[in-house]
N, C-alpha and C. Protein backbone atom coordinates (compact mmCIF):
# COMPACT_ATOMS: atom_id res chain seq x y z
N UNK A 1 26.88 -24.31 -73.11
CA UNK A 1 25.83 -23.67 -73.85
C UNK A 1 24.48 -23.96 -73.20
N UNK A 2 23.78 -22.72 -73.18
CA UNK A 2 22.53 -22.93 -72.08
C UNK A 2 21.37 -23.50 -73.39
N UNK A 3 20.70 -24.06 -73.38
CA UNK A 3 19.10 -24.63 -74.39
C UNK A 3 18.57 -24.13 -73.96
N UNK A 4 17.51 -23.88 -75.14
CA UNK A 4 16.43 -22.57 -75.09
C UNK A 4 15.59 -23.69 -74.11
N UNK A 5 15.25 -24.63 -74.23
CA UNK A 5 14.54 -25.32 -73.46
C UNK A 5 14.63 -25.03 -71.31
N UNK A 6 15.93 -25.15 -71.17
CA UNK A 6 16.57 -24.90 -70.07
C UNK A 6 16.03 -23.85 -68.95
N UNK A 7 16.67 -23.19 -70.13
CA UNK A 7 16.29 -21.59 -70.22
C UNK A 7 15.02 -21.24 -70.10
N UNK A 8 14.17 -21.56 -70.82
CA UNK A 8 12.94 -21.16 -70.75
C UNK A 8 11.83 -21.73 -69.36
N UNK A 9 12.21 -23.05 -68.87
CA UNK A 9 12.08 -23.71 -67.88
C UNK A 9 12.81 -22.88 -66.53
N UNK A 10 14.09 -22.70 -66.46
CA UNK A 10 14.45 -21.63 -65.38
C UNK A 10 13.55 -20.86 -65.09
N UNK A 11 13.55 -19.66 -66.56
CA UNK A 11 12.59 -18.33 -66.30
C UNK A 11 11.43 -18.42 -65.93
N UNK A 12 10.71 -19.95 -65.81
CA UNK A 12 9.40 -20.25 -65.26
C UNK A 12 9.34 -20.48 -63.88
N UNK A 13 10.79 -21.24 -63.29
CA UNK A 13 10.66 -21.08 -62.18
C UNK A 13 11.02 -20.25 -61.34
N UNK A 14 11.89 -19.04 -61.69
CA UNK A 14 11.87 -18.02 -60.94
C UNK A 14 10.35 -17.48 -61.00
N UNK A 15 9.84 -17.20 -62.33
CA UNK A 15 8.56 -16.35 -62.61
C UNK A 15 7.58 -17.05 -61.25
N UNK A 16 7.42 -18.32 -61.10
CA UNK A 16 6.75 -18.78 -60.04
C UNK A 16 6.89 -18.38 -58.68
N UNK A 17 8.44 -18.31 -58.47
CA UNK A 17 8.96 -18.13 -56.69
C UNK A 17 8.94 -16.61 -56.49
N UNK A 18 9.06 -15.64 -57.74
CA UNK A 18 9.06 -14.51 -57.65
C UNK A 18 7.31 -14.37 -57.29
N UNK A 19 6.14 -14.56 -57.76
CA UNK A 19 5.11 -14.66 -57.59
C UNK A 19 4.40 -14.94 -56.61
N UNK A 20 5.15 -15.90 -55.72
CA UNK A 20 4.61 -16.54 -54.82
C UNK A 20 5.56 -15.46 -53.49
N UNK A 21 6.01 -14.52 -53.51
CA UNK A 21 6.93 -13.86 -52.71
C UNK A 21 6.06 -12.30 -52.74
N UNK A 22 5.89 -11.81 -51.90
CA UNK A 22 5.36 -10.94 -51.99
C UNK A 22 6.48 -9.43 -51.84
N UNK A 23 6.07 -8.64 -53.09
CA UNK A 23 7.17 -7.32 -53.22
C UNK A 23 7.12 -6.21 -52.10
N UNK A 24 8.02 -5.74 -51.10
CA UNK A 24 7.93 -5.06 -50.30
C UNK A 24 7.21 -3.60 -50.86
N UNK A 25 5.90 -2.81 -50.11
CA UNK A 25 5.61 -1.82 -51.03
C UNK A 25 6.70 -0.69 -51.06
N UNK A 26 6.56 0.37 -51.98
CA UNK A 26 7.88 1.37 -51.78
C UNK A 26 7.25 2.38 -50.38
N UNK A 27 8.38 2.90 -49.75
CA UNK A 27 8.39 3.68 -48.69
C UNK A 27 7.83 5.10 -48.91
N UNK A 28 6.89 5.51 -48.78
CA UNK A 28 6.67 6.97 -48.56
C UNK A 28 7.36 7.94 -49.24
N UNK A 29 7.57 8.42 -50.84
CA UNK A 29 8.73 9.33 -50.89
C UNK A 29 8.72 10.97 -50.55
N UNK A 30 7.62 11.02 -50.04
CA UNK A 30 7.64 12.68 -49.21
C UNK A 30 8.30 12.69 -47.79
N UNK A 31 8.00 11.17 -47.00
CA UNK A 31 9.04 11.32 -45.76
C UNK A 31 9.72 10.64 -45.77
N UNK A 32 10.73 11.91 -44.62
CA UNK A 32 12.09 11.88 -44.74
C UNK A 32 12.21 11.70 -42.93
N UNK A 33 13.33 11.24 -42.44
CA UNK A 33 13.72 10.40 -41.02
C UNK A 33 14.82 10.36 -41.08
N UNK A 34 16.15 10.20 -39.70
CA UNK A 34 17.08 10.05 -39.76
C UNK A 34 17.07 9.63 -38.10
N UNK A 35 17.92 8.68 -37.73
CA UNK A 35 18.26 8.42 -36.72
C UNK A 35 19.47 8.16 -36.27
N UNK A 36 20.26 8.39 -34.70
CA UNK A 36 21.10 8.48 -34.55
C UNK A 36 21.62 7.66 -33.11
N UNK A 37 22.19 7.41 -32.88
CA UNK A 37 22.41 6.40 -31.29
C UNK A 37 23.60 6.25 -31.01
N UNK A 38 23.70 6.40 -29.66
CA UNK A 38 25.21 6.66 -28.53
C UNK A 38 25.04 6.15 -27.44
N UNK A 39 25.43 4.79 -27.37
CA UNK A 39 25.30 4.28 -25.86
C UNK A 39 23.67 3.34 -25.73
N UNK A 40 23.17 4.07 -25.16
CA UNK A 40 21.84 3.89 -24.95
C UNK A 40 20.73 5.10 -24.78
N UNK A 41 21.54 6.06 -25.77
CA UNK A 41 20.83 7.12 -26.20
C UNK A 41 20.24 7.10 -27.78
N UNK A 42 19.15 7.18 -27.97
CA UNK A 42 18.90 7.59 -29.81
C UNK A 42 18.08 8.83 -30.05
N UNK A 43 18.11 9.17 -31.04
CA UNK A 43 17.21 10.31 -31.33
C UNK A 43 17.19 10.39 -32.69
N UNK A 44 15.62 10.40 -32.68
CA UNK A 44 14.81 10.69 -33.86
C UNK A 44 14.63 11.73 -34.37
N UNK A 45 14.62 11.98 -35.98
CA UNK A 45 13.79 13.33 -36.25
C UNK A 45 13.09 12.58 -37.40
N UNK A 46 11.73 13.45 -38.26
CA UNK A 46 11.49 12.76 -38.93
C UNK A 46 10.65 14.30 -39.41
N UNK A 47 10.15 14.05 -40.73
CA UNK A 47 9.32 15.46 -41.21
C UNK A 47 8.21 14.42 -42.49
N UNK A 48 7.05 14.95 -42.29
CA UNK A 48 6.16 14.25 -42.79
C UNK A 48 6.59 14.36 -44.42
N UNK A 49 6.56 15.21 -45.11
CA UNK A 49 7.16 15.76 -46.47
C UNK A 49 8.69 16.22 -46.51
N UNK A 50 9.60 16.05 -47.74
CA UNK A 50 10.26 16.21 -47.85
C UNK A 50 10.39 18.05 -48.49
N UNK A 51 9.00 18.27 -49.49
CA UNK A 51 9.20 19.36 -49.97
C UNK A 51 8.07 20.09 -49.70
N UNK A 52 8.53 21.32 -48.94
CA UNK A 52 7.34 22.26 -48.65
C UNK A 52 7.26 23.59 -49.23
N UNK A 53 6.25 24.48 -49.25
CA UNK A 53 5.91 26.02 -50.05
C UNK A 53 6.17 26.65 -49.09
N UNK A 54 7.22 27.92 -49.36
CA UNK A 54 7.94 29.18 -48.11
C UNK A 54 6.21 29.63 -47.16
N UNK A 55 5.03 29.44 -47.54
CA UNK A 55 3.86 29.99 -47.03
C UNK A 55 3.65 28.70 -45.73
N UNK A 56 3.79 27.43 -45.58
CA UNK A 56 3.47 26.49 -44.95
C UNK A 56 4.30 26.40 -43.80
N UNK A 57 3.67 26.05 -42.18
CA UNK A 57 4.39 25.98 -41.64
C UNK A 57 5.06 24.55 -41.70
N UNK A 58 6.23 24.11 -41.64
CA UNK A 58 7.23 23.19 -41.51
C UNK A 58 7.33 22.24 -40.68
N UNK A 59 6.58 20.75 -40.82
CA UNK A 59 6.31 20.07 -39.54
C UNK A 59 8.12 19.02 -39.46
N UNK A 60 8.25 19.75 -38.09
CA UNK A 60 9.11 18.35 -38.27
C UNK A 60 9.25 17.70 -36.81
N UNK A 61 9.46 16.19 -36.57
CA UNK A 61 8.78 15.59 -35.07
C UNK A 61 10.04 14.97 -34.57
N UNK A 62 10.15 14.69 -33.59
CA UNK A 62 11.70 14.06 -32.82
C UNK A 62 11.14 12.95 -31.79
N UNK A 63 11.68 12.09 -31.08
CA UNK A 63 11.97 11.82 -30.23
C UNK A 63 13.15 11.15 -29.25
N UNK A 64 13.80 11.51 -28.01
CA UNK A 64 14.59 11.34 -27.53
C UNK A 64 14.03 9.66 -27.03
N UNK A 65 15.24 8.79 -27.41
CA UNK A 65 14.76 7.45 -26.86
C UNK A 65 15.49 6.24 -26.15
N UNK A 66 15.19 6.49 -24.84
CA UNK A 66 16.42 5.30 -23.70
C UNK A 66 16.48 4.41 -23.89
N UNK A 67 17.76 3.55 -24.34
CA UNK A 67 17.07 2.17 -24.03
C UNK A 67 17.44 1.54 -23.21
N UNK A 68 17.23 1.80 -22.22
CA UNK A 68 17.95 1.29 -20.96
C UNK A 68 16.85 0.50 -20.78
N UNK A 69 16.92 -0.57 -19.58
CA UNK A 69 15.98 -1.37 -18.88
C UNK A 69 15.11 -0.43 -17.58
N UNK A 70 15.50 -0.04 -17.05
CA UNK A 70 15.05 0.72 -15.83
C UNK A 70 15.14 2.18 -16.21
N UNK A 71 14.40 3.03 -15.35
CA UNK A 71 14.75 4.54 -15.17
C UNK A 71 16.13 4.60 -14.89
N UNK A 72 16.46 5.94 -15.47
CA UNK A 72 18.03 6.75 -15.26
C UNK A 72 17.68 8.33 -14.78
N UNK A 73 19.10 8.90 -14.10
CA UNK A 73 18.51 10.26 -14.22
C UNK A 73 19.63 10.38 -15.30
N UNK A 74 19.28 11.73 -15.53
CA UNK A 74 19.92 12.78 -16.42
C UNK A 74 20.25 14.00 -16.08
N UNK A 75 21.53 14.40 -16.99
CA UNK A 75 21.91 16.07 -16.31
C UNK A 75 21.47 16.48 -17.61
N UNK A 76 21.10 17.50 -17.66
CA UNK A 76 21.77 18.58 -19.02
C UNK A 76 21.08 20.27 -18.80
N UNK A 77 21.26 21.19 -19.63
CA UNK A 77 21.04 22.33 -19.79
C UNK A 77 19.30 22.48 -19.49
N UNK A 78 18.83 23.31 -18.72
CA UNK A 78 17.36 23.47 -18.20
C UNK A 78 17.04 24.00 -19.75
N UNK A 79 17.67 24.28 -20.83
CA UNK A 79 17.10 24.47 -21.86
C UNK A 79 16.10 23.46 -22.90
N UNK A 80 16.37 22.18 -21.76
CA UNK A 80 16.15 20.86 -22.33
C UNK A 80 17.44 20.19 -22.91
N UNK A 81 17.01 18.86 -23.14
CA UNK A 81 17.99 17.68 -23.71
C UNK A 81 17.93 17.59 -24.88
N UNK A 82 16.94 17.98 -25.51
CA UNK A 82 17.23 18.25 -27.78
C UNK A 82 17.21 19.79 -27.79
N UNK A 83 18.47 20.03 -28.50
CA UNK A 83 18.16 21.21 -29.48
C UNK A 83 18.14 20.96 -30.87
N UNK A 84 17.78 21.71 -31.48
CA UNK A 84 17.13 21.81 -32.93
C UNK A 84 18.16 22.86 -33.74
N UNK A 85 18.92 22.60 -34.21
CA UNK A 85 19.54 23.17 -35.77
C UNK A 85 18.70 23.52 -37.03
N UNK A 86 18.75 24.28 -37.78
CA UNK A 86 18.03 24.84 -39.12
C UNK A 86 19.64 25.37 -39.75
N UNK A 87 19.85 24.82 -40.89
CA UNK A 87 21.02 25.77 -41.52
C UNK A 87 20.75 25.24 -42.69
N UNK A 88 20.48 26.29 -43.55
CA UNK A 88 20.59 27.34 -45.21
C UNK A 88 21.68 26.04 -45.69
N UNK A 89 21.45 25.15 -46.58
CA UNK A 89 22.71 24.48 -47.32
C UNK A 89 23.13 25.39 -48.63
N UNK A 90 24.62 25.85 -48.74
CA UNK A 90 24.63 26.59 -50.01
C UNK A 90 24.48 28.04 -49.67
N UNK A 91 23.83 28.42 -48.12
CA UNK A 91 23.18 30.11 -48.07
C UNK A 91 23.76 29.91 -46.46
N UNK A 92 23.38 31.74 -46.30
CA UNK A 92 24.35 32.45 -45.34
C UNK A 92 23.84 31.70 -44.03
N UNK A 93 22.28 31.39 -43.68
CA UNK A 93 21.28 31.36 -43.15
C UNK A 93 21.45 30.05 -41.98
N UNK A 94 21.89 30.19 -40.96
CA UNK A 94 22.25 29.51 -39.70
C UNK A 94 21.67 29.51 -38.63
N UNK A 95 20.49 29.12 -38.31
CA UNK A 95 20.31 28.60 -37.06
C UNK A 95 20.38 27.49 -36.02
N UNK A 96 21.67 28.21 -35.32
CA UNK A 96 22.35 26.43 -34.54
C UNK A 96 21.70 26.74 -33.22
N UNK A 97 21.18 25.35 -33.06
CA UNK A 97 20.87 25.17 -31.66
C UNK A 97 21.44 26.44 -30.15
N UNK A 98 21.18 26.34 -29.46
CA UNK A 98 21.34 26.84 -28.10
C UNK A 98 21.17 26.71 -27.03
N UNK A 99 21.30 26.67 -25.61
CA UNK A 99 20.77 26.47 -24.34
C UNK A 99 21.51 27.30 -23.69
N UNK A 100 20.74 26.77 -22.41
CA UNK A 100 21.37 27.57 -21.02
C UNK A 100 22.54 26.62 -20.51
N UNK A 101 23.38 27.68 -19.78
CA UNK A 101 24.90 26.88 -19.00
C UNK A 101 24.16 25.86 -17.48
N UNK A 102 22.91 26.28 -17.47
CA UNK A 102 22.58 25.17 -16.31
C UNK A 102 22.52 24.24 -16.27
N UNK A 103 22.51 23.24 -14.50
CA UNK A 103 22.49 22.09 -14.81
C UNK A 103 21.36 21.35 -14.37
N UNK A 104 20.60 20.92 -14.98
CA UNK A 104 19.37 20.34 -14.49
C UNK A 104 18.91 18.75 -14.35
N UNK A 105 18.53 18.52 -13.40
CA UNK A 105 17.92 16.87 -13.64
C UNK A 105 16.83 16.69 -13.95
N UNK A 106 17.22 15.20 -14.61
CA UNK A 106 15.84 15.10 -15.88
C UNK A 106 15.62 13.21 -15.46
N UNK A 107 14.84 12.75 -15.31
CA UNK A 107 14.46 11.22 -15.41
C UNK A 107 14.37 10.71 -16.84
N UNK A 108 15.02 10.06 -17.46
CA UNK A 108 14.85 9.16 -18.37
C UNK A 108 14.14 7.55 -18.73
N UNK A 109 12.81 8.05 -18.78
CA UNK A 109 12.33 6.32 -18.64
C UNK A 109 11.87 5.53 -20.24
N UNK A 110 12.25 4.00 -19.88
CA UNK A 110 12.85 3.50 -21.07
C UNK A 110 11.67 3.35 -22.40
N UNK A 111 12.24 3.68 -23.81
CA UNK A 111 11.49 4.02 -24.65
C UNK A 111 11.33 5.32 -25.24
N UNK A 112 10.45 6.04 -26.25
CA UNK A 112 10.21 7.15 -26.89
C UNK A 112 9.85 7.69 -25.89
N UNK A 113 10.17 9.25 -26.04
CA UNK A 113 9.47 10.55 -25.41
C UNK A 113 9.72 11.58 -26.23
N UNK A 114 8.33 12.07 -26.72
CA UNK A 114 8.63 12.88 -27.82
C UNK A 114 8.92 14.01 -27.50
N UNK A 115 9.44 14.89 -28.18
CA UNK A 115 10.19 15.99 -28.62
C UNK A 115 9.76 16.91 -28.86
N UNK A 116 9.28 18.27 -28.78
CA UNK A 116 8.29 19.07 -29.47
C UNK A 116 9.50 20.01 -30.22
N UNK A 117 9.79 20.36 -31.43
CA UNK A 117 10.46 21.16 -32.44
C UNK A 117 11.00 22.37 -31.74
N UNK A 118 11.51 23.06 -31.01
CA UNK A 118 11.79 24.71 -30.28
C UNK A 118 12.89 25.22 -31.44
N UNK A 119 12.92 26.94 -31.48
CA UNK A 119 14.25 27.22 -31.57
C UNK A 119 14.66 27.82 -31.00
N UNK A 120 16.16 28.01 -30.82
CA UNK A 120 16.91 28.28 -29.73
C UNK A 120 17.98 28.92 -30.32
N UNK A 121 19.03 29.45 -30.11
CA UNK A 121 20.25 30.04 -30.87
C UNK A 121 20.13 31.46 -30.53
N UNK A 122 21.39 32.49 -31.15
CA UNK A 122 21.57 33.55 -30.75
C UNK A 122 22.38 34.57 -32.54
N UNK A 123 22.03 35.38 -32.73
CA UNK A 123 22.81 36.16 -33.49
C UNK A 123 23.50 37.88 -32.71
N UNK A 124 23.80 38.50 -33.82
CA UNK A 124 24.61 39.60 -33.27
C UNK A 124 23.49 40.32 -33.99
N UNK A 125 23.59 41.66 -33.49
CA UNK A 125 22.63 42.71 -34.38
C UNK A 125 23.11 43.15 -35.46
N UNK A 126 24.26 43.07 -35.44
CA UNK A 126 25.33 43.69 -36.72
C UNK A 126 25.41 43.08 -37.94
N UNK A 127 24.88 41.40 -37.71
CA UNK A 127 24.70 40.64 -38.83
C UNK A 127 23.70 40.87 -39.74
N UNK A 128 24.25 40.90 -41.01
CA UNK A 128 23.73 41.01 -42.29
C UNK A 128 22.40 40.56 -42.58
N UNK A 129 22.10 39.52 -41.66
CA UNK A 129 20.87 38.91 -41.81
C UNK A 129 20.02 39.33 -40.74
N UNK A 130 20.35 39.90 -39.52
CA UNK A 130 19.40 40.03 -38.23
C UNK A 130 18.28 39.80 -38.73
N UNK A 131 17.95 40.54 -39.62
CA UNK A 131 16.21 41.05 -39.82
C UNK A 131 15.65 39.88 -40.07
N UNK A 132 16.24 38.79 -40.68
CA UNK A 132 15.52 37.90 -40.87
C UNK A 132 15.57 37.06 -39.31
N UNK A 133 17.02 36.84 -38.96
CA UNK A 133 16.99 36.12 -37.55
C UNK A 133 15.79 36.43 -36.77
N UNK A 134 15.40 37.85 -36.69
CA UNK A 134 14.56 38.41 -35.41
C UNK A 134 13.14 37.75 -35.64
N UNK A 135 12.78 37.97 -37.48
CA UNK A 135 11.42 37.54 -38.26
C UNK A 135 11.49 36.00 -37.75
N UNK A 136 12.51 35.03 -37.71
CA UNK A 136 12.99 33.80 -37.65
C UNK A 136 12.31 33.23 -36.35
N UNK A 137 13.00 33.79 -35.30
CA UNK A 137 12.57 33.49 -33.34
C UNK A 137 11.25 33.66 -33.42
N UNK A 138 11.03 35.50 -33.95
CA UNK A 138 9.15 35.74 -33.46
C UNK A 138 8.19 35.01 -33.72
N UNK A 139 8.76 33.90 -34.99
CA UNK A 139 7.57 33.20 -35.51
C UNK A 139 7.38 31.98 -34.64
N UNK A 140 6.21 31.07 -33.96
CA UNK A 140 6.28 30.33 -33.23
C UNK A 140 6.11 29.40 -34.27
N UNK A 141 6.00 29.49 -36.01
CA UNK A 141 5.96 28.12 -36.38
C UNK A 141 7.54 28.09 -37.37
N UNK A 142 7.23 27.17 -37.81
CA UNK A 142 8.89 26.76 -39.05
C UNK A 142 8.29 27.12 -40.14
N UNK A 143 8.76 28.58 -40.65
CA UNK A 143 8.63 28.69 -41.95
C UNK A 143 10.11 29.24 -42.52
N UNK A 144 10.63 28.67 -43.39
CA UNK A 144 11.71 28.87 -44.55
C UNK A 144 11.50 29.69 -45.64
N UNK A 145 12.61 30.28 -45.69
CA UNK A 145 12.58 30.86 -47.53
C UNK A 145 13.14 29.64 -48.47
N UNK A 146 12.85 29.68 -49.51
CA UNK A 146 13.29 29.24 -51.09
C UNK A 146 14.34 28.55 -50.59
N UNK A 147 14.87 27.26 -50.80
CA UNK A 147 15.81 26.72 -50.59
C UNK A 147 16.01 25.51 -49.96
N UNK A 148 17.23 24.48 -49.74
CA UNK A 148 17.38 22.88 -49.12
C UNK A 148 17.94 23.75 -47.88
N UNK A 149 17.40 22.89 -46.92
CA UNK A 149 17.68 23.24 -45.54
C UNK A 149 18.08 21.79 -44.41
N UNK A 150 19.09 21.66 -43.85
CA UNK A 150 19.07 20.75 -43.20
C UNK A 150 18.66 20.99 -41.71
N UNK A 151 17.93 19.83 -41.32
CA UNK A 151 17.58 20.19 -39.77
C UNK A 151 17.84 19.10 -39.10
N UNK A 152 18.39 19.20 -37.73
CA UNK A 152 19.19 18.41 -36.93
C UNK A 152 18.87 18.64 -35.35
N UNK A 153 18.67 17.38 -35.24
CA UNK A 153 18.19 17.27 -33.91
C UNK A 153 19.62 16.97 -32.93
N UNK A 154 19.83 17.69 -31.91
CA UNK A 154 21.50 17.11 -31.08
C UNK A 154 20.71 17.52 -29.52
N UNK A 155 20.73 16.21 -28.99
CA UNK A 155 21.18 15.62 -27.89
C UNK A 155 22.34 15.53 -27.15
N UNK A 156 21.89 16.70 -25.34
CA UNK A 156 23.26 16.85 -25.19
C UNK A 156 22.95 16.47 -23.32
N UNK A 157 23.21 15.63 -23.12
CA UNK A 157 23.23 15.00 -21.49
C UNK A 157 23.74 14.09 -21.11
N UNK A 158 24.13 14.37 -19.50
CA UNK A 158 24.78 12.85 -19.01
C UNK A 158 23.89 11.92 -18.17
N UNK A 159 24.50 10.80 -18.73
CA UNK A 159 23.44 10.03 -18.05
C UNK A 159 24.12 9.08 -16.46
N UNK A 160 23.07 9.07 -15.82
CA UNK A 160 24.09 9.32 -13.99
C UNK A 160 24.41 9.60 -13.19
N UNK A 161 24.18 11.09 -13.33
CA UNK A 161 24.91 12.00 -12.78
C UNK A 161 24.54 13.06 -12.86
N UNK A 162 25.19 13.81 -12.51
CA UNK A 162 25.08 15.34 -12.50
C UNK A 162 26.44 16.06 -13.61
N UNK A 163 26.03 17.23 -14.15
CA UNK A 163 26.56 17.50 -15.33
C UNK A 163 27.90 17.74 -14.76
N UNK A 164 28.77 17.70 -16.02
CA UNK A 164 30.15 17.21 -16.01
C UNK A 164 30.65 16.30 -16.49
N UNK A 165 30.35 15.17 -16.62
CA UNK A 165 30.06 13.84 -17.11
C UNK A 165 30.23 13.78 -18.12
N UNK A 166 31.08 12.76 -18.18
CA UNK A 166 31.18 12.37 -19.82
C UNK A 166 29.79 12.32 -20.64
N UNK A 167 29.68 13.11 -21.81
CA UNK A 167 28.48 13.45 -22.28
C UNK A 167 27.89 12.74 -23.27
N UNK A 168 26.50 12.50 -23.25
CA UNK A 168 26.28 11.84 -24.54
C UNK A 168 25.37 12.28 -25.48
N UNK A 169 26.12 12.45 -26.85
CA UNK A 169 25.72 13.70 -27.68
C UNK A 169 25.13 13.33 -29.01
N UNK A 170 24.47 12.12 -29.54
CA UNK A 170 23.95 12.26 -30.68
C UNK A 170 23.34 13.43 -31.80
N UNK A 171 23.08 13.08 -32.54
CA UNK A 171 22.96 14.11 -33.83
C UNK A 171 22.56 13.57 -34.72
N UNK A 172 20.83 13.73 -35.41
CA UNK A 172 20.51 13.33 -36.63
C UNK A 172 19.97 14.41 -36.91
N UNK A 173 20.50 14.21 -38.75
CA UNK A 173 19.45 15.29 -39.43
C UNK A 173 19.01 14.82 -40.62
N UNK A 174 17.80 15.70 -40.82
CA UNK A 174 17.14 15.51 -41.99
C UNK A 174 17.23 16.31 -43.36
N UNK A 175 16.99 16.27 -44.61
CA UNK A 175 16.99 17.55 -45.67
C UNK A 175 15.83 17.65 -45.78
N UNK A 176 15.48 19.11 -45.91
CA UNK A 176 14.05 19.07 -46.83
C UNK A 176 13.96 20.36 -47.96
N UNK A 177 13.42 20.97 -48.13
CA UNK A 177 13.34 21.50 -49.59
C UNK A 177 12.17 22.11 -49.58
N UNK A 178 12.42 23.82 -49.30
CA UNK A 178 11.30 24.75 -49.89
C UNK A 178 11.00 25.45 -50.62
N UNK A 179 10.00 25.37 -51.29
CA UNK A 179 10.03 25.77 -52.93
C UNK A 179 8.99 27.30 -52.46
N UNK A 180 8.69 28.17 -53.78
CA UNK A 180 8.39 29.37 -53.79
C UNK A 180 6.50 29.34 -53.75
């Protein structure tokens, strides 16, 4: 049986050590981040807000990051080494990444190198949605309709070599949420 005395003496000394400890503040709840790592490859995405208005353009930031000790080269698609995903969660609305079949060398030196957002991908004309796909490309910024959208950053190169190579392919994504 615990005494109120005991008891009340405990709750003083937590109340003290809790006091004397300082509370981590809470994290940002508009941004949103996801990270991903393969080897000694990572990649970042991150979007300042989680929820944006279909009128705003859509910031969202990446970076590809080595962690190697020294420079490396790199192979991958002259389309660049991140492509960028957008896909509709729940809706028809798919934009997956894309590049070129080339093979290009790229230097990798150790640490962040940021990323600038592109899109890339391909539809058919016959699809139900073209009109929006075409509205989609022409726009040079990120704007969404109504809806949760996930966006995903994928990393696709070898490191070493020249393409062929066992590849190294990370993938992070983020959610975000555009309202009317």
């Amino acid at each position: 049986m615990i005494r109120p005395f005991a008891l009340a003496a405990a709750l003083l000394v937590l109340a003290a050590c809790s006091a004397d400890t300082p509370s981590p503040s809470p994290a940002d709840p508009g941004h949103v981040a996801a990270v991903a790592r393969q080897g000694l490859v990572e990649i970042r995405i991150a979007s300042p807000r989680v929820t944006w208005r279909m009128e705003e353009a859509i910031v969202v930031e990446a970076s590809l990051v080595y962690l190697g000790q020294a420079p490396v080269v790199a192979s991958g698609s002259g389309s660049g080494l991140v492509g960028f995903s957008v896909v509709q969660q729940g809706g028809p609305l798919r934009m997956e990444a894309g590049g070129t079949s080339d093979c290009v060398r790229y230097q990798l030196r150790p640490g962040p190198q940021a990323v600038a957002f592109s899109k890339s991908g391909g539809f058919s004309g016959d699809d139900p949605n073209a009109a929006f796909y075409r509205a989609f490309f022409a726009d040079p910024d990120l704007h969404l309709p109504p809806g949760r959208w996930r966006i995903t950053a994928h990393v696709d190169l070898v490191l070493g070599q020249e393409c062929g190579g066992e590849p190294t392919d990370p993938s992070a994504s983020i959610e975000i949420v555009v309202r009317p």
